[in-house]
Protein backbone atom coordinates (compact mmCIF):
# COMPACT_ATOMS: atom_id res chain seq x y z
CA UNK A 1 81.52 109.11 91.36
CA UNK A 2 82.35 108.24 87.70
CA UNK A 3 80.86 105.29 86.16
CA UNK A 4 81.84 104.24 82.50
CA UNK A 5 78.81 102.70 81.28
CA UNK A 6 80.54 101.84 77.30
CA UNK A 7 83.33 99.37 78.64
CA UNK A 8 82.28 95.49 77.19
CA UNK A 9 82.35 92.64 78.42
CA UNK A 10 85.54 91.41 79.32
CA UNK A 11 87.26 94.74 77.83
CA UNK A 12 90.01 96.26 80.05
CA UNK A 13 89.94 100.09 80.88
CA UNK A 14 92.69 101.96 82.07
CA UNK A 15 91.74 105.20 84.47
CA UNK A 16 93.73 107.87 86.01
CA UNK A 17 92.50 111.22 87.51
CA UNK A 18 94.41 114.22 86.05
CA UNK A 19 93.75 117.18 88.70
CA UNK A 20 94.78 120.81 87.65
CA UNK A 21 94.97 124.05 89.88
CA UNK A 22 96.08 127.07 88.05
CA UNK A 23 99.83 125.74 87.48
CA UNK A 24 99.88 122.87 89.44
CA UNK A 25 99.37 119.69 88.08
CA UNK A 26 98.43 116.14 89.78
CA UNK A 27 98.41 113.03 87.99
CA UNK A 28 97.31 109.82 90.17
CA UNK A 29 98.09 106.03 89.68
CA UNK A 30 96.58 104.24 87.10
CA UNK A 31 94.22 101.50 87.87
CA UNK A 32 93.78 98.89 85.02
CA UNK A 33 89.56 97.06 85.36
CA UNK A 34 88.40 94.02 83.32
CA UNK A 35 84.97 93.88 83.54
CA UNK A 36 83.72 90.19 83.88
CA UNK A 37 79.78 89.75 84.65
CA UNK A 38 79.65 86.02 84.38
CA UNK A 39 81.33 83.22 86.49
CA UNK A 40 81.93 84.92 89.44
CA UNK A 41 83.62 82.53 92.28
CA UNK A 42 81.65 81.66 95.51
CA UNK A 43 84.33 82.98 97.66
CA UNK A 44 83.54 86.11 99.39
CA UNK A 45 86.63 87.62 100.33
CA UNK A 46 86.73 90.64 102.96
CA UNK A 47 90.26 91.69 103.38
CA UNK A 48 93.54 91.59 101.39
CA UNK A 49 96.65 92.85 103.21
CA UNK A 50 100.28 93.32 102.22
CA UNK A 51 103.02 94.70 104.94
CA UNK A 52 106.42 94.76 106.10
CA UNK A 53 108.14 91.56 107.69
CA UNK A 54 111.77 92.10 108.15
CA UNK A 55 112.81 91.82 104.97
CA UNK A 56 109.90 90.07 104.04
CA UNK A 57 106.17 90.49 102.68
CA UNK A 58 103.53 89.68 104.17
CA UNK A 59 100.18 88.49 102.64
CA UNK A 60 96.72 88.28 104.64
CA UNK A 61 93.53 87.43 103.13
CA UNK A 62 89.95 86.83 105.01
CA UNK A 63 87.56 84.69 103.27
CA UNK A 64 83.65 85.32 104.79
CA UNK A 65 82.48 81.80 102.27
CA UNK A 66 83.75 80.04 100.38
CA UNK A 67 81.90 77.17 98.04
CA UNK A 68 84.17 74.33 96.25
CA UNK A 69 87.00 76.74 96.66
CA UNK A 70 90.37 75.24 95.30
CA UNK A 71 93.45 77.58 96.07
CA UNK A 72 94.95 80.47 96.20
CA UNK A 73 97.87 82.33 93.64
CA UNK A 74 99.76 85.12 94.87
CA UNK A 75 100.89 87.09 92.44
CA UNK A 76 103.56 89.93 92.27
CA UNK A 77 104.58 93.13 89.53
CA UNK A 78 106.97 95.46 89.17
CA UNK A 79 104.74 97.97 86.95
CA UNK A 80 101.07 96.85 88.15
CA UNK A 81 100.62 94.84 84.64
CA UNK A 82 103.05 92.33 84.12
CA UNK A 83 102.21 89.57 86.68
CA UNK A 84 104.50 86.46 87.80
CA UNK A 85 103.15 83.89 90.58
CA UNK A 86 105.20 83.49 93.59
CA UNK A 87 103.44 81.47 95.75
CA UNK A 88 100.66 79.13 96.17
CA UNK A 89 97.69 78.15 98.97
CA UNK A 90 95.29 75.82 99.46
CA UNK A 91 91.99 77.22 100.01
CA UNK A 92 89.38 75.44 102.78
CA UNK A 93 87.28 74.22 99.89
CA UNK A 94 83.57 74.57 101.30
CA UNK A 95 82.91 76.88 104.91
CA UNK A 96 80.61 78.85 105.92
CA UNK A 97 82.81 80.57 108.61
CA UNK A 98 85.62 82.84 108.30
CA UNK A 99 88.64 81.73 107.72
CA UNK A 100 92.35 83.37 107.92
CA UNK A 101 94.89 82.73 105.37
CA UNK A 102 98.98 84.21 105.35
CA UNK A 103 101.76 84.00 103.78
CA UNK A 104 105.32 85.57 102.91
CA UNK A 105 106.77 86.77 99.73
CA UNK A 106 110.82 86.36 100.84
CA UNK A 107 112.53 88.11 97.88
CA UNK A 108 110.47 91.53 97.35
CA UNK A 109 111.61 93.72 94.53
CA UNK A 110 113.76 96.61 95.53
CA UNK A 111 111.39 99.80 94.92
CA UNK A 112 107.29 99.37 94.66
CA UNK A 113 106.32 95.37 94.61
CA UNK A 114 102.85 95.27 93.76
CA UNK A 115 100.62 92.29 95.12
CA UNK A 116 97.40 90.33 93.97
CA UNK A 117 95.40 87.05 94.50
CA UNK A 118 94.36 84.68 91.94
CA UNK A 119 91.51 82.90 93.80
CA UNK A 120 90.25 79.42 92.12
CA UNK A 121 87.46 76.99 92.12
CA UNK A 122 87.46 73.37 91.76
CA UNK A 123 86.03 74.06 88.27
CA UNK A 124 89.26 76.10 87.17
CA UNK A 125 87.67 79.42 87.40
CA UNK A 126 89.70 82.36 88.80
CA UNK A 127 89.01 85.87 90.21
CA UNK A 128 91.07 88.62 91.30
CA UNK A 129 91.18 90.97 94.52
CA UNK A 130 92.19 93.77 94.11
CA UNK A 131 96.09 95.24 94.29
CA UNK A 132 97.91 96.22 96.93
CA UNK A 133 101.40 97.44 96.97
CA UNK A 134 104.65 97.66 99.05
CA UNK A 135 107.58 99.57 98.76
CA UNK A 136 111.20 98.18 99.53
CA UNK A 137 114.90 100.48 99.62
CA UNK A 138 116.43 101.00 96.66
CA UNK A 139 119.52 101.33 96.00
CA UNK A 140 119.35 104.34 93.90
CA UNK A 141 117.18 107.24 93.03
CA UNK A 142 116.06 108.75 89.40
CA UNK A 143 114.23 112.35 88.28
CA UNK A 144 112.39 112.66 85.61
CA UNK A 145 112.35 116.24 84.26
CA UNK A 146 110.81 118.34 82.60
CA UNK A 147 106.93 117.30 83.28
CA UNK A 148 104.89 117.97 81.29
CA UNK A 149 108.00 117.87 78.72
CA UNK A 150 107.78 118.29 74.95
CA UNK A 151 111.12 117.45 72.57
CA UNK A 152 113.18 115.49 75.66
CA UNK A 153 112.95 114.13 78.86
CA UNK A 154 115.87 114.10 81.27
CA UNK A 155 116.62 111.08 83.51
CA UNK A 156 118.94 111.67 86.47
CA UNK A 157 120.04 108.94 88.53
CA UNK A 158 122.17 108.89 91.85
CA UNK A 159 123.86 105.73 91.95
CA UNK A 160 126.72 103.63 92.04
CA UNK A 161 129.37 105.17 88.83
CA UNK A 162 129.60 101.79 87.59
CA UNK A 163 126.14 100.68 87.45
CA UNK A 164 124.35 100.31 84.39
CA UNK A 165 121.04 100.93 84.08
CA UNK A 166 118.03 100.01 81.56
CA UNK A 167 116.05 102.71 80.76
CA UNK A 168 112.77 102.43 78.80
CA UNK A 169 109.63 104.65 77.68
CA UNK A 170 106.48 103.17 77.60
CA UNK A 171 103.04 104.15 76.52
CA UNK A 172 99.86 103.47 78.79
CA UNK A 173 99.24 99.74 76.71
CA UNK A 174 102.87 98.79 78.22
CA UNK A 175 104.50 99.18 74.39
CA UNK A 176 107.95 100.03 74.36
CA UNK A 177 108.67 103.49 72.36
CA UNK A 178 112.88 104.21 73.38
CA UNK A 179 115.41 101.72 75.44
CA UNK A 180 118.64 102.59 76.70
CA UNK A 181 121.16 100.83 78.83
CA UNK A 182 123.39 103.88 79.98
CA UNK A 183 126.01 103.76 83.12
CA UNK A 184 125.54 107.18 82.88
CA UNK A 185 123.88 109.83 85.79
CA UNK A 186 122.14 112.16 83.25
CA UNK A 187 120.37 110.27 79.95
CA UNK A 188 117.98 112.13 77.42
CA UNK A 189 115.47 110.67 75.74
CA UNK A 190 113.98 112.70 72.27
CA UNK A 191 110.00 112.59 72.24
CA UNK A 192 110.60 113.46 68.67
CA UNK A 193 107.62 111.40 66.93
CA UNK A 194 105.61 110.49 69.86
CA UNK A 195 102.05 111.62 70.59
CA UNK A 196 101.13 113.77 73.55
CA UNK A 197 99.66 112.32 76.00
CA UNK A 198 100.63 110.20 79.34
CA UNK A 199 103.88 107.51 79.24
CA UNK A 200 106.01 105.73 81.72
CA UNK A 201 109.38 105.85 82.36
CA UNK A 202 110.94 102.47 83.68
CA UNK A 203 114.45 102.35 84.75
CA UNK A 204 115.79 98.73 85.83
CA UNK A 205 119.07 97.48 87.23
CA UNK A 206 119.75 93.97 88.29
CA UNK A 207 118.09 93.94 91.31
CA UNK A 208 115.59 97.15 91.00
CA UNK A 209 112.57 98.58 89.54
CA UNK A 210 111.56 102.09 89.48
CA UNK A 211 108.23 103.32 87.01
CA UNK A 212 107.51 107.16 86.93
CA UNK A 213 104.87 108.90 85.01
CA UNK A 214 105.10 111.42 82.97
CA UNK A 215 103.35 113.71 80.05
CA UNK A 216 104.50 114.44 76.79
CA UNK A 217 102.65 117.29 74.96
């Protein structure tokens, strides 16, 4: 168990585990944590589900309490950091039984959607759950090689020949470093001035969003 005891109040962290076995290598997904001691909402919330509908998704929450409870935000990323609301639901407002809430996000993301609740009290104060996330087709695949790399990184794409892509490196605080809108299937990106360490590569069409990680050094 790790516990990191220097993170302030209301300071975000950002954690990954980076595993390494002789040559083999295994980065996990990054989990971002605001810490917030005070104002926490009297709604005691047990379970937080996303899954598969048809083309739909669909969202389950439990609440065990809840005290002057106002409503409900779901909200939805592409990249687990830039949010957008897509739905809203009234919450019971005081009970001291559980009680079942659902609803449906109709126009997922192609690729990885993920999903969060914005839970808030009559007052105005909010809370999170935590994520959960759901992965829709796509309509077309990328690599990333090499990884680890060191002066490029090669993006190759199967897709339509006419589709264009935008293509963009980011570093772990979401700030843009390279963008480039390419129709082609192989597109190189120079690391030449950019720190070692762990960045994302996002490429986006109309109607898709695909994030990879990968280490520069």
């Amino acid at each position: 168990m790790f516990k990191d005891v220097s993170l302030g109040e209301l300071v975000t962290g950002y954690y990954y585990i980076d595993i390494k076995n002789g040559t083999s290598r295994i980065i996990t997904s990054p989990i971002w944590y605001t810490r917030n001691d005070a104002n926490l909402l009297p709604v005691k919330l047990s379970v937080f589900t996303v899954q598969k509908a048809g083309k739909s998704a669909q969202l389950d929450w439990t609440t065990e309490q809840e005290i002057n409870s106002s409503h409900f935000i779901a909200e939805r990323s592409s990249d687990g950091r830039n949010w957008n609301s897509i739905l809203r639901v009234n919450a019971a407002g005081n009970s001291s039984i559980v009680k079942k809430y659902r609803a449906f996000d109709n126009a997922p993301l192609s690729g990885i959607n993920y999903y969060r609740l914005k839970q808030f009290d009559v007052d105005g104060k909010f809370e999170y759950s935590t994520v959960k996330t759901l992965t829709f087709n796509i309509a077309y695949s990328i690599a990333v090689a090499p990884n680890p790399a060191r002066d490029f990184i090669n993006i190759t794409t199967a897709k339509d020949q006419n589709t264009v892509l935008n293509i963009q490196l980011a570093d772990v605080t979401g700030k843009m470093l390279r963008t480039i809108q390419s129709s082609q299937s192989l597109i190189r990106i120079s690391t030449a001035g950019i720190a070692k360490g762990l960045y994302f590569i996002k490429v986006k069409d109309e109607n898709a969003v695909q994030t990879q990680r990968v280490i520069i050094e």
